[in-house]
PDB file of N, CA and C in Angstrom:
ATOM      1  N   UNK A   1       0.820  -1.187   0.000  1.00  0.00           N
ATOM      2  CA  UNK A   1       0.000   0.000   0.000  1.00  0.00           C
ATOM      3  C   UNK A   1       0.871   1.261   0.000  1.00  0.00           C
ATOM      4  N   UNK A   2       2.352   1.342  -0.107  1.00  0.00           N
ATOM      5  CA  UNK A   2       2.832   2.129  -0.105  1.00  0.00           C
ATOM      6  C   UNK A   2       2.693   3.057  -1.443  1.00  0.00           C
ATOM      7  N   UNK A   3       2.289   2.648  -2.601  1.00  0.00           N
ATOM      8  CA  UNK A   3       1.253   4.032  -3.384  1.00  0.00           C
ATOM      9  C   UNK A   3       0.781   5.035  -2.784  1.00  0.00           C
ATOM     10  N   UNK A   4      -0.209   4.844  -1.483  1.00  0.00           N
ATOM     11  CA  UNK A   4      -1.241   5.766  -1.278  1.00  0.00           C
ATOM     12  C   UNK A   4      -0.123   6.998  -0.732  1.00  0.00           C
ATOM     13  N   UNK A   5       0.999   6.466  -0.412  1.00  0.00           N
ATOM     14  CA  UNK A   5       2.217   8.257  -0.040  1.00  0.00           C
ATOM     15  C   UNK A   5       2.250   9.186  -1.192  1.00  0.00           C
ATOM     16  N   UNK A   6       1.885   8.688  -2.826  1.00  0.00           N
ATOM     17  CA  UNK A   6       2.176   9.481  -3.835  1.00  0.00           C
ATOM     18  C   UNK A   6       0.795   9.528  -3.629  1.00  0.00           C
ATOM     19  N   UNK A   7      -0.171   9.618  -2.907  1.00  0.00           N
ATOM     20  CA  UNK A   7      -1.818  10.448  -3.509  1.00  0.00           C
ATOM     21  C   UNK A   7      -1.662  11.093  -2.250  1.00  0.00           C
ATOM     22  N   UNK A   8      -0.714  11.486  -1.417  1.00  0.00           N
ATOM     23  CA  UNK A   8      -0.430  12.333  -0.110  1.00  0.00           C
ATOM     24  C   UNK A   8      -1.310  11.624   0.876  1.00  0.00           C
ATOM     25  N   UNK A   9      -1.353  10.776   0.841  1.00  0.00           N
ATOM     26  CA  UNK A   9      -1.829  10.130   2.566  1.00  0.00           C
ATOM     27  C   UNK A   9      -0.868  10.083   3.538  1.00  0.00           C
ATOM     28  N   UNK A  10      -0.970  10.544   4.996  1.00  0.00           N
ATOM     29  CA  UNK A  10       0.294  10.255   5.620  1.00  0.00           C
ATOM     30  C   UNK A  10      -0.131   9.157   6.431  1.00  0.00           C
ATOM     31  N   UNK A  11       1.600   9.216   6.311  1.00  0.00           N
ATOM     32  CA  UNK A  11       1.824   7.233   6.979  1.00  0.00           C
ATOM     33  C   UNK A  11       0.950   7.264   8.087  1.00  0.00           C
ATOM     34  N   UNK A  12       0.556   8.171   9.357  1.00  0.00           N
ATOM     35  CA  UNK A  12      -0.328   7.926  10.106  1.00  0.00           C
ATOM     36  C   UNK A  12      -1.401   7.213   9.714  1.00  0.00           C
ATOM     37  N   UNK A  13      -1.990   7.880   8.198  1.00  0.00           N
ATOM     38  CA  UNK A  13      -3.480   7.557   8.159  1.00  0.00           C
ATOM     39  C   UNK A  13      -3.476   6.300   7.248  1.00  0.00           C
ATOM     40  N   UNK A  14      -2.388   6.024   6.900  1.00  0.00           N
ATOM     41  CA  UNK A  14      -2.259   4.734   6.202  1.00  0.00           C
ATOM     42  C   UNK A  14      -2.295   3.603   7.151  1.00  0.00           C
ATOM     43  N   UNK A  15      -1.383   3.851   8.124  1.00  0.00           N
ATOM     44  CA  UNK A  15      -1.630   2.558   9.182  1.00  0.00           C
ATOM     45  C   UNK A  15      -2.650   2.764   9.696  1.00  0.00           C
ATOM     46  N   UNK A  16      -3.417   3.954  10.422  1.00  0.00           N
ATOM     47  CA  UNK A  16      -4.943   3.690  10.702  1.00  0.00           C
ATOM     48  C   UNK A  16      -5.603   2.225   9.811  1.00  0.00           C
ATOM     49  N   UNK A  17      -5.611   3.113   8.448  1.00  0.00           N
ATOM     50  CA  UNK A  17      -6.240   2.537   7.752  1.00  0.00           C
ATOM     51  C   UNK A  17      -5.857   0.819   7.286  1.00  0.00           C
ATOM     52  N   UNK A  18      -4.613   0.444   7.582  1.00  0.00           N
ATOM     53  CA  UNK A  18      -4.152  -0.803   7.594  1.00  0.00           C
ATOM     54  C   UNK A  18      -5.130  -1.588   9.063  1.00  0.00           C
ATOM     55  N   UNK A  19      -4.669  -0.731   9.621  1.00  0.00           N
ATOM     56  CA  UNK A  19      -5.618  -1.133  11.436  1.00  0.00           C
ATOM     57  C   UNK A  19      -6.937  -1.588  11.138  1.00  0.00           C
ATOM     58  N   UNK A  20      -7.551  -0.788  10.535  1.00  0.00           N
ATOM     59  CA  UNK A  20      -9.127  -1.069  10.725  1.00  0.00           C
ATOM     60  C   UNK A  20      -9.769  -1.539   9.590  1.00  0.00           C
ATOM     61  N   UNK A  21      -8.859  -2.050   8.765  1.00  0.00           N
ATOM     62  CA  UNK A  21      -9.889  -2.200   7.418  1.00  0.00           C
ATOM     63  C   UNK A  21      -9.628  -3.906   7.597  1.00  0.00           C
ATOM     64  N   UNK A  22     -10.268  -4.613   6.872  1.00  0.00           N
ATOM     65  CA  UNK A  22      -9.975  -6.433   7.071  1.00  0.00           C
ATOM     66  C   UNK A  22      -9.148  -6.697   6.432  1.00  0.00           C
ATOM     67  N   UNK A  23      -8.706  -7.751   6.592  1.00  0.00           N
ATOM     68  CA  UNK A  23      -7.329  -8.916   5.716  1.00  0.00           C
ATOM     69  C   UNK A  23      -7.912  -8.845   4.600  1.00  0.00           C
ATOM     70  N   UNK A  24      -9.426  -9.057   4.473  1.00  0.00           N
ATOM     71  CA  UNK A  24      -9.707  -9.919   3.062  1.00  0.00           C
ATOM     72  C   UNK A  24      -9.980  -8.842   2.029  1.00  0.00           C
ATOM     73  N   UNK A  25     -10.189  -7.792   2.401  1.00  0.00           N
ATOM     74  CA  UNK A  25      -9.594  -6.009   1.299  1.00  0.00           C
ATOM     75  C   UNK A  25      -8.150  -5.792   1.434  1.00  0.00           C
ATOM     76  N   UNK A  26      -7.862  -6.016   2.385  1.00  0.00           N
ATOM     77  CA  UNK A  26      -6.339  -5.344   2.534  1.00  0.00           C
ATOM     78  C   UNK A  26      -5.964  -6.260   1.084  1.00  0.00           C
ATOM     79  N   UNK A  27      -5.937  -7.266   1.046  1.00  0.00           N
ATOM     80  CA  UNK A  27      -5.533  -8.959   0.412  1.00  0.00           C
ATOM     81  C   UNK A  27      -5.841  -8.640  -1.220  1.00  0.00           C
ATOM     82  N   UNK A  28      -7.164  -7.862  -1.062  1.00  0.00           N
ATOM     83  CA  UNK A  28      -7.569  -7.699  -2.339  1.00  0.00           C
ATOM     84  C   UNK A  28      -7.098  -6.559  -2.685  1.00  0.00           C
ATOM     85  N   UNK A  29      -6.771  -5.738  -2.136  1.00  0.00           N
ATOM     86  CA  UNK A  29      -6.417  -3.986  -2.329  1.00  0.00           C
ATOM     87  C   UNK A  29      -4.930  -3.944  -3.268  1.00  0.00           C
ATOM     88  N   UNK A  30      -4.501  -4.442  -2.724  1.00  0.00           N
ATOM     89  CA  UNK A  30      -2.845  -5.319  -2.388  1.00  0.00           C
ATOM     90  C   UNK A  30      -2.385  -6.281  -3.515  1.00  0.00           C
ATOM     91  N   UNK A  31      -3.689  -7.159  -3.982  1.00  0.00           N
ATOM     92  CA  UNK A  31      -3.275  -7.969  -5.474  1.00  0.00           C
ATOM     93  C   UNK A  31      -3.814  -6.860  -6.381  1.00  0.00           C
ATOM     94  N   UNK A  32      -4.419  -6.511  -6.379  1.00  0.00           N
ATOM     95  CA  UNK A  32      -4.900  -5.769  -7.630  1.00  0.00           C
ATOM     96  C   UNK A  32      -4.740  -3.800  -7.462  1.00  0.00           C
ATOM     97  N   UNK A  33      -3.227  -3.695  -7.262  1.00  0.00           N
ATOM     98  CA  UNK A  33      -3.087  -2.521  -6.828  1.00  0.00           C
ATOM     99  C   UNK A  33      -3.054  -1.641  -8.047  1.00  0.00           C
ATOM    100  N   UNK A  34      -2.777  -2.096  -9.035  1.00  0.00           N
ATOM    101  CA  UNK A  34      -2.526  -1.328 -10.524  1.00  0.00           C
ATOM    102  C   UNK A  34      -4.195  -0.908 -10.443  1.00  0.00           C
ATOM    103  N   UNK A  35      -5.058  -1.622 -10.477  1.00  0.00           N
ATOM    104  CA  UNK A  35      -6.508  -1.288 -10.664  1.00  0.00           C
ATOM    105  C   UNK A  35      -6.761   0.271  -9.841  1.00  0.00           C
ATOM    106  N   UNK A  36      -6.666  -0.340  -8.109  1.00  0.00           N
ATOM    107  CA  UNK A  36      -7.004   0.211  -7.352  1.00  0.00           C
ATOM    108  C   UNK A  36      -6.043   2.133  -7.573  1.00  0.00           C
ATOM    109  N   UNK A  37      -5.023   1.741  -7.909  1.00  0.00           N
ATOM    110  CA  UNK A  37      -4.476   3.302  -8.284  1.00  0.00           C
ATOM    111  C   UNK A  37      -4.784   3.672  -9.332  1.00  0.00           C
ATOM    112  N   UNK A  38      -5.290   3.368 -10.152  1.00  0.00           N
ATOM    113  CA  UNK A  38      -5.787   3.817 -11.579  1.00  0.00           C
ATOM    114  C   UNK A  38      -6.855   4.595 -10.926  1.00  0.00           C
ATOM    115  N   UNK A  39      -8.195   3.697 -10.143  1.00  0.00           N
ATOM    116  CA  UNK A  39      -9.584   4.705 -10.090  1.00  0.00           C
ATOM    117  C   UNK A  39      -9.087   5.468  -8.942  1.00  0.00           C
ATOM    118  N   UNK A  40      -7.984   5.675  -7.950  1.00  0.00           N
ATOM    119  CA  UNK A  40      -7.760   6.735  -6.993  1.00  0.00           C
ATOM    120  C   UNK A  40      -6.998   7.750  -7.550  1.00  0.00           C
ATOM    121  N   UNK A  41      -6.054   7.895  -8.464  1.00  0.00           N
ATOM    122  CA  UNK A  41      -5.709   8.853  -9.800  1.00  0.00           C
ATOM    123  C   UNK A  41      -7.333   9.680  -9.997  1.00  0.00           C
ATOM    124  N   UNK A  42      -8.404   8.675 -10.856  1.00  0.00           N
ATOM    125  CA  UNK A  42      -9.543   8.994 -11.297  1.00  0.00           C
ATOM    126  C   UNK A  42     -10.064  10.140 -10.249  1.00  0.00           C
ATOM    127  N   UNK A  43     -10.122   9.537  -9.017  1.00  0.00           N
ATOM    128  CA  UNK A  43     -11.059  10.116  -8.331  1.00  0.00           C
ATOM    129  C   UNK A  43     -10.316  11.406  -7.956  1.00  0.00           C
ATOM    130  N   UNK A  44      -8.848  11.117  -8.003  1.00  0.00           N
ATOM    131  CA  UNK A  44      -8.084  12.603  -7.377  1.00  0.00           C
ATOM    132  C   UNK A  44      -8.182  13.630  -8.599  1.00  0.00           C
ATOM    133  N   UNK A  45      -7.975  12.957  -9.403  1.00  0.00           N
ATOM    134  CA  UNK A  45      -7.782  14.190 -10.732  1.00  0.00           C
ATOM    135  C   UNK A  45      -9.134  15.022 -10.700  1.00  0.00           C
ATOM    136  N   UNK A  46     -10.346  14.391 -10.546  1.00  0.00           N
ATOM    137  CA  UNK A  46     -11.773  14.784 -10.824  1.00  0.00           C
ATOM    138  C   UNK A  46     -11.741  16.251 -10.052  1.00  0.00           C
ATOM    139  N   UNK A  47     -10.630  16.571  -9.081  1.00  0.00           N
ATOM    140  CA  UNK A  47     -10.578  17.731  -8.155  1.00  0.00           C
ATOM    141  C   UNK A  47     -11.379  17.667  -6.852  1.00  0.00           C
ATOM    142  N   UNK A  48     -11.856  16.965  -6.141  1.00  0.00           N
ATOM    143  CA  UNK A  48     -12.222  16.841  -5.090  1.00  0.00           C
ATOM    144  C   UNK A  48     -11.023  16.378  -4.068  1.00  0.00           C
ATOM    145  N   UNK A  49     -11.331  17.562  -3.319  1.00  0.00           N
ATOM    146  CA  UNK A  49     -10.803  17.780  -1.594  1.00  0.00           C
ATOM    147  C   UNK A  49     -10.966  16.317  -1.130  1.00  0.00           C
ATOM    148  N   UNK A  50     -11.567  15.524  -1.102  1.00  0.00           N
ATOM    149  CA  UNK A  50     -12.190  14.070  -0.009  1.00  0.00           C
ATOM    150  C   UNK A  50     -11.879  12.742  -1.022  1.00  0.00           C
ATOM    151  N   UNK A  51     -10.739  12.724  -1.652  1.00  0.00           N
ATOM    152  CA  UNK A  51     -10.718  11.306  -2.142  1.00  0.00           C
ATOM    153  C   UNK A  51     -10.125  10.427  -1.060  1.00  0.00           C
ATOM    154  N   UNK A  52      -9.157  11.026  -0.206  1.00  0.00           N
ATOM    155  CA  UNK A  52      -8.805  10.477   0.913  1.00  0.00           C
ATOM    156  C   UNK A  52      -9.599   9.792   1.673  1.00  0.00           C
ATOM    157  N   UNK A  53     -10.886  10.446   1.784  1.00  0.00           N
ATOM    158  CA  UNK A  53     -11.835   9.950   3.062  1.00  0.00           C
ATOM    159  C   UNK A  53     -13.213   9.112   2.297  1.00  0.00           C
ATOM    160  N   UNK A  54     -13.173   9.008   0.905  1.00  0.00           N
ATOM    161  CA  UNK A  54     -13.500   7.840   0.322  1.00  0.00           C
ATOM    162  C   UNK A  54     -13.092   6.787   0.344  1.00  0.00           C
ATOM    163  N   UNK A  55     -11.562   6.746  -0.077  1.00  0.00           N
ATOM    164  CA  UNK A  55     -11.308   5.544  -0.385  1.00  0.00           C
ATOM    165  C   UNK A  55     -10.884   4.973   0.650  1.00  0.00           C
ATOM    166  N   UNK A  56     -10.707   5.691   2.176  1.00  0.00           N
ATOM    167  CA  UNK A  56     -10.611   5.228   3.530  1.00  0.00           C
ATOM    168  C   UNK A  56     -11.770   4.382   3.711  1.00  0.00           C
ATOM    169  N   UNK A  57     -12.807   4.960   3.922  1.00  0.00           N
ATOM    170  CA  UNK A  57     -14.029   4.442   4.262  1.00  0.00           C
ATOM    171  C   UNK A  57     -14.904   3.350   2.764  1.00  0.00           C
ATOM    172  N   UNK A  58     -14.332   3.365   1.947  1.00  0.00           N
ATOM    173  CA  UNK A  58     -14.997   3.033   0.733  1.00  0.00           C
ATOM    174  C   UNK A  58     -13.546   2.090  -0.037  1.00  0.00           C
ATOM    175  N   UNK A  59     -13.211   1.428   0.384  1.00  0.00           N
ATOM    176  CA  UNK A  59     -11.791   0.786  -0.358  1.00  0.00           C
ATOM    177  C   UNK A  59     -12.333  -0.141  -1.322  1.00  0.00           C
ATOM    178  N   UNK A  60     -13.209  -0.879  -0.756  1.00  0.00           N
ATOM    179  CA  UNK A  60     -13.569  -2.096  -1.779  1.00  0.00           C
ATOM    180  C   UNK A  60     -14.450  -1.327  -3.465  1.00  0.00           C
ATOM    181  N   UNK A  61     -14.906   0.184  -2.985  1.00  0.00           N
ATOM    182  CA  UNK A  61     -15.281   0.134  -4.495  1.00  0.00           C
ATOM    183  C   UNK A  61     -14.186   1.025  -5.671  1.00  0.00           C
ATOM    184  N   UNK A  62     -12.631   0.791  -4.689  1.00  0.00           N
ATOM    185  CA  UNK A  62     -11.678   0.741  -5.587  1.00  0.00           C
ATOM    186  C   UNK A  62     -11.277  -0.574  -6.421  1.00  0.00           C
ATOM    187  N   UNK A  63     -11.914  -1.234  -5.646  1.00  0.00           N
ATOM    188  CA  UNK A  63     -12.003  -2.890  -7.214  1.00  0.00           C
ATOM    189  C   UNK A  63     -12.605  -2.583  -7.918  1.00  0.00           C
ATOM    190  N   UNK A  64     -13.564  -2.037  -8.190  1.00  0.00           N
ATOM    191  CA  UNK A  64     -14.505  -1.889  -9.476  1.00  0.00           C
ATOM    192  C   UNK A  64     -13.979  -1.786 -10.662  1.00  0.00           C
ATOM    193  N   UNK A  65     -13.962  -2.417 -11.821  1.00  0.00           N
ATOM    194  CA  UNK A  65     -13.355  -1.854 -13.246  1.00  0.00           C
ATOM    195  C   UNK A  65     -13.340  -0.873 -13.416  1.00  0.00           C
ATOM    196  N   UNK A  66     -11.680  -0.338 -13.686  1.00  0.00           N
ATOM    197  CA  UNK A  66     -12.042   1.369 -14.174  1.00  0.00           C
ATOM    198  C   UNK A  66     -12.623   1.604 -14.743  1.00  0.00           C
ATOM    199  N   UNK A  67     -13.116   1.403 -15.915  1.00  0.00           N
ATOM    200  CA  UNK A  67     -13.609   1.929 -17.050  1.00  0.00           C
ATOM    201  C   UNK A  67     -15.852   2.510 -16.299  1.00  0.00           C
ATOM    202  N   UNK A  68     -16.017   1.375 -15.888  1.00  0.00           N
ATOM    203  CA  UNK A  68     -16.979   1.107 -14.788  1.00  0.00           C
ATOM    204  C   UNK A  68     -16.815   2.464 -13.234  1.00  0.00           C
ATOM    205  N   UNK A  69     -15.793   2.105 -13.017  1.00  0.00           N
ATOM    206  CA  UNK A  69     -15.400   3.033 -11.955  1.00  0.00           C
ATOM    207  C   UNK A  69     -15.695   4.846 -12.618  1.00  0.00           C
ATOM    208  N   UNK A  70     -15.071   5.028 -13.617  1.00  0.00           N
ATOM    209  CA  UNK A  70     -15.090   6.428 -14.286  1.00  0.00           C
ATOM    210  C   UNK A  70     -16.614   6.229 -14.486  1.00  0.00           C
ATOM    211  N   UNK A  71     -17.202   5.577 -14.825  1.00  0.00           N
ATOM    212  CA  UNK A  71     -18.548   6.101 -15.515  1.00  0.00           C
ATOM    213  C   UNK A  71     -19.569   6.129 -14.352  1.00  0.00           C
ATOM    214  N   UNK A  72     -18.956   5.517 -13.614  1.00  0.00           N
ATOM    215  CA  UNK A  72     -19.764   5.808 -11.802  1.00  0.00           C
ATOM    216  C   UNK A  72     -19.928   7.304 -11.774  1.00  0.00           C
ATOM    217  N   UNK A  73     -19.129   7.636 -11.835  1.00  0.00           N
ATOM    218  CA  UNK A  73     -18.867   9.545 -11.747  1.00  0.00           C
ATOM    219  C   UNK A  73     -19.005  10.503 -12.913  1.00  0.00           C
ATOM    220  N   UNK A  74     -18.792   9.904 -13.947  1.00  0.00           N
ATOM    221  CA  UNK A  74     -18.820  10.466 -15.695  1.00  0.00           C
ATOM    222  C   UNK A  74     -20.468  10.913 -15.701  1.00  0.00           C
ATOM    223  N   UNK A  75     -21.275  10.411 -15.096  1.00  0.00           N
ATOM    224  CA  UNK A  75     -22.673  10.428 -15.363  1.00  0.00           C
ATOM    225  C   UNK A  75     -23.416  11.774 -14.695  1.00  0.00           C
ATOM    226  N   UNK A  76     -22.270  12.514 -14.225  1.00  0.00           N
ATOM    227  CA  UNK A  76     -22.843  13.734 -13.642  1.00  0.00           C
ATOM    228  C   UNK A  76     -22.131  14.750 -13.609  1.00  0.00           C
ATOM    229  N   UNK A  77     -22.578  16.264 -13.885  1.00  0.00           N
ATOM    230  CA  UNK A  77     -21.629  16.973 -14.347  1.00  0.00           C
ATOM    231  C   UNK A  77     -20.770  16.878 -12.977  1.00  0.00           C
ATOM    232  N   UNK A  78     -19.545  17.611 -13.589  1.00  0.00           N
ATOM    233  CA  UNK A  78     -18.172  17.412 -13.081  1.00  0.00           C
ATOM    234  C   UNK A  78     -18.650  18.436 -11.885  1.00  0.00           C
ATOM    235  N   UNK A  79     -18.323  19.724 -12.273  1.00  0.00           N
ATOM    236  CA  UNK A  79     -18.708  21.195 -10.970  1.00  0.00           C
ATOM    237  C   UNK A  79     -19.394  20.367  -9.601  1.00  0.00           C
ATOM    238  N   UNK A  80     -20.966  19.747 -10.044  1.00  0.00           N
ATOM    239  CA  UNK A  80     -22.048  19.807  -9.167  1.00  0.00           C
ATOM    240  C   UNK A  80     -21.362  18.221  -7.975  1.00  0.00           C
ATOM    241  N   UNK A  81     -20.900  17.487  -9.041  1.00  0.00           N
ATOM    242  CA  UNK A  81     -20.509  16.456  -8.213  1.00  0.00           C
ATOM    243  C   UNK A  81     -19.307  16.760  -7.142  1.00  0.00           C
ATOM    244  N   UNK A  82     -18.463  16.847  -7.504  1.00  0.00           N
ATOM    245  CA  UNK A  82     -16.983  17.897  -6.642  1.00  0.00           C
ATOM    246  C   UNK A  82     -17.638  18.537  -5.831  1.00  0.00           C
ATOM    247  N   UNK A  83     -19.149  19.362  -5.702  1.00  0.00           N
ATOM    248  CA  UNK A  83     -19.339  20.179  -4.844  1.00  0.00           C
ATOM    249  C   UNK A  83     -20.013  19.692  -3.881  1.00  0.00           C
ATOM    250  N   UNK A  84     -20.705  18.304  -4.190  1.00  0.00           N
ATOM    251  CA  UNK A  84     -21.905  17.539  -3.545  1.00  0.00           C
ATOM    252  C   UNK A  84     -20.658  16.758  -2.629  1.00  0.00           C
ATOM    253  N   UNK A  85     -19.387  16.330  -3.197  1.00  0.00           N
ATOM    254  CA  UNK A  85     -18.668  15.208  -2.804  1.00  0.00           C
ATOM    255  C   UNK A  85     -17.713  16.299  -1.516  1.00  0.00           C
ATOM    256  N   UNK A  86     -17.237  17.422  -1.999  1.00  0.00           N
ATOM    257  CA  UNK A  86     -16.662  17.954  -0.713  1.00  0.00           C
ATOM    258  C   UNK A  86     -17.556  18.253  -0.097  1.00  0.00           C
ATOM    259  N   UNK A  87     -18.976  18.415   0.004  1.00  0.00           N
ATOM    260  CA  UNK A  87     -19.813  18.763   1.012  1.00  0.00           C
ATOM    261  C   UNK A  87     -20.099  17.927   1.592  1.00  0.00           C
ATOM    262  N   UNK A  88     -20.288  16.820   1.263  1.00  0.00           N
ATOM    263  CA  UNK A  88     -20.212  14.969   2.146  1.00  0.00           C
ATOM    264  C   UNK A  88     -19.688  14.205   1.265  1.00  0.00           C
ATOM    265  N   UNK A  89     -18.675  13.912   1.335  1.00  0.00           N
ATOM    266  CA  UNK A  89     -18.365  13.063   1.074  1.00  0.00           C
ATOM    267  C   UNK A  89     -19.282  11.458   0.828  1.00  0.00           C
ATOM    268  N   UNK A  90     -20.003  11.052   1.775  1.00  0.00           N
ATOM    269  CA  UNK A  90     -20.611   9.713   1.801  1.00  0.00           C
ATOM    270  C   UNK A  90     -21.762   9.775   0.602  1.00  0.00           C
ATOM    271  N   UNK A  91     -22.185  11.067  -0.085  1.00  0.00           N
ATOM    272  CA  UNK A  91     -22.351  11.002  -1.030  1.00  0.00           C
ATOM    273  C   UNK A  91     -22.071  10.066  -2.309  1.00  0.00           C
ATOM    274  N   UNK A  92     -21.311   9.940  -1.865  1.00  0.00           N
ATOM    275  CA  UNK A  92     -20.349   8.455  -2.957  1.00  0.00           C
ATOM    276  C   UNK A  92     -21.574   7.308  -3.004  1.00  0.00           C
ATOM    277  N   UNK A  93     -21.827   7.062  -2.027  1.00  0.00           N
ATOM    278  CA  UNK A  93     -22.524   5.767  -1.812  1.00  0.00           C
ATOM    279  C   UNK A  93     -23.796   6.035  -3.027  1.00  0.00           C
ATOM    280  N   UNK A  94     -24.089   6.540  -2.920  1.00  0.00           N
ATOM    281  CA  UNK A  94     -25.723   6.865  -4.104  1.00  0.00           C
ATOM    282  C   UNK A  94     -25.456   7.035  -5.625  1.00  0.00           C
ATOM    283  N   UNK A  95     -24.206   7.493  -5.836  1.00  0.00           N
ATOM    284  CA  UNK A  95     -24.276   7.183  -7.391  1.00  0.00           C
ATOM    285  C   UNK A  95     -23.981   5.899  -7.737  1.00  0.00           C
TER     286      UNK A  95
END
């Protein structure tokens, strides 16, 4: 998981996040890390403040196929979503 230092997570919140998340994501996070940094790129580039506190709380729907993953978010303008997503974040969950 040492990627998530180039999307600026600090090591604090990385081991949090090693702490509390399960073996069987960590396991999956971990084999399929090319995936999983492709849609956290996605989600950082999109310009939202809170990709951090997505993909903390939301790791497993960094498996999703990118292509799948982008169109999760592609489906709404760019501005309104960024603004809905730094205003809560858990917003995520509904698209």
């Amino acid at each position: 998981m040492n990627f998530l230092e180039k999307y600026d997570f600090a090591k604090e919140d990385i081991e949090e996040f090693m702490n509390n998340t399960p073996k069987k994501i960590l396991d999956l996070l971990t084999k399929h890390g090319d995936l999983v940094e492709t849609n956290l790129k996605f989600i950082k580039d999109l310009g939202t403040n809170v990709y951090k506190e997505i993909f903390i709380n939301y790791p497993d729907m960094f498996l999703m196929d990118a292509s799948n993953f982008a169109q999760k978010f592609s489906q709404y303008e760019t501005d309104e979503l960024i603004a809905s997503l730094n205003n809560n974040f858990k917003v995520v969950e509904y698209l």
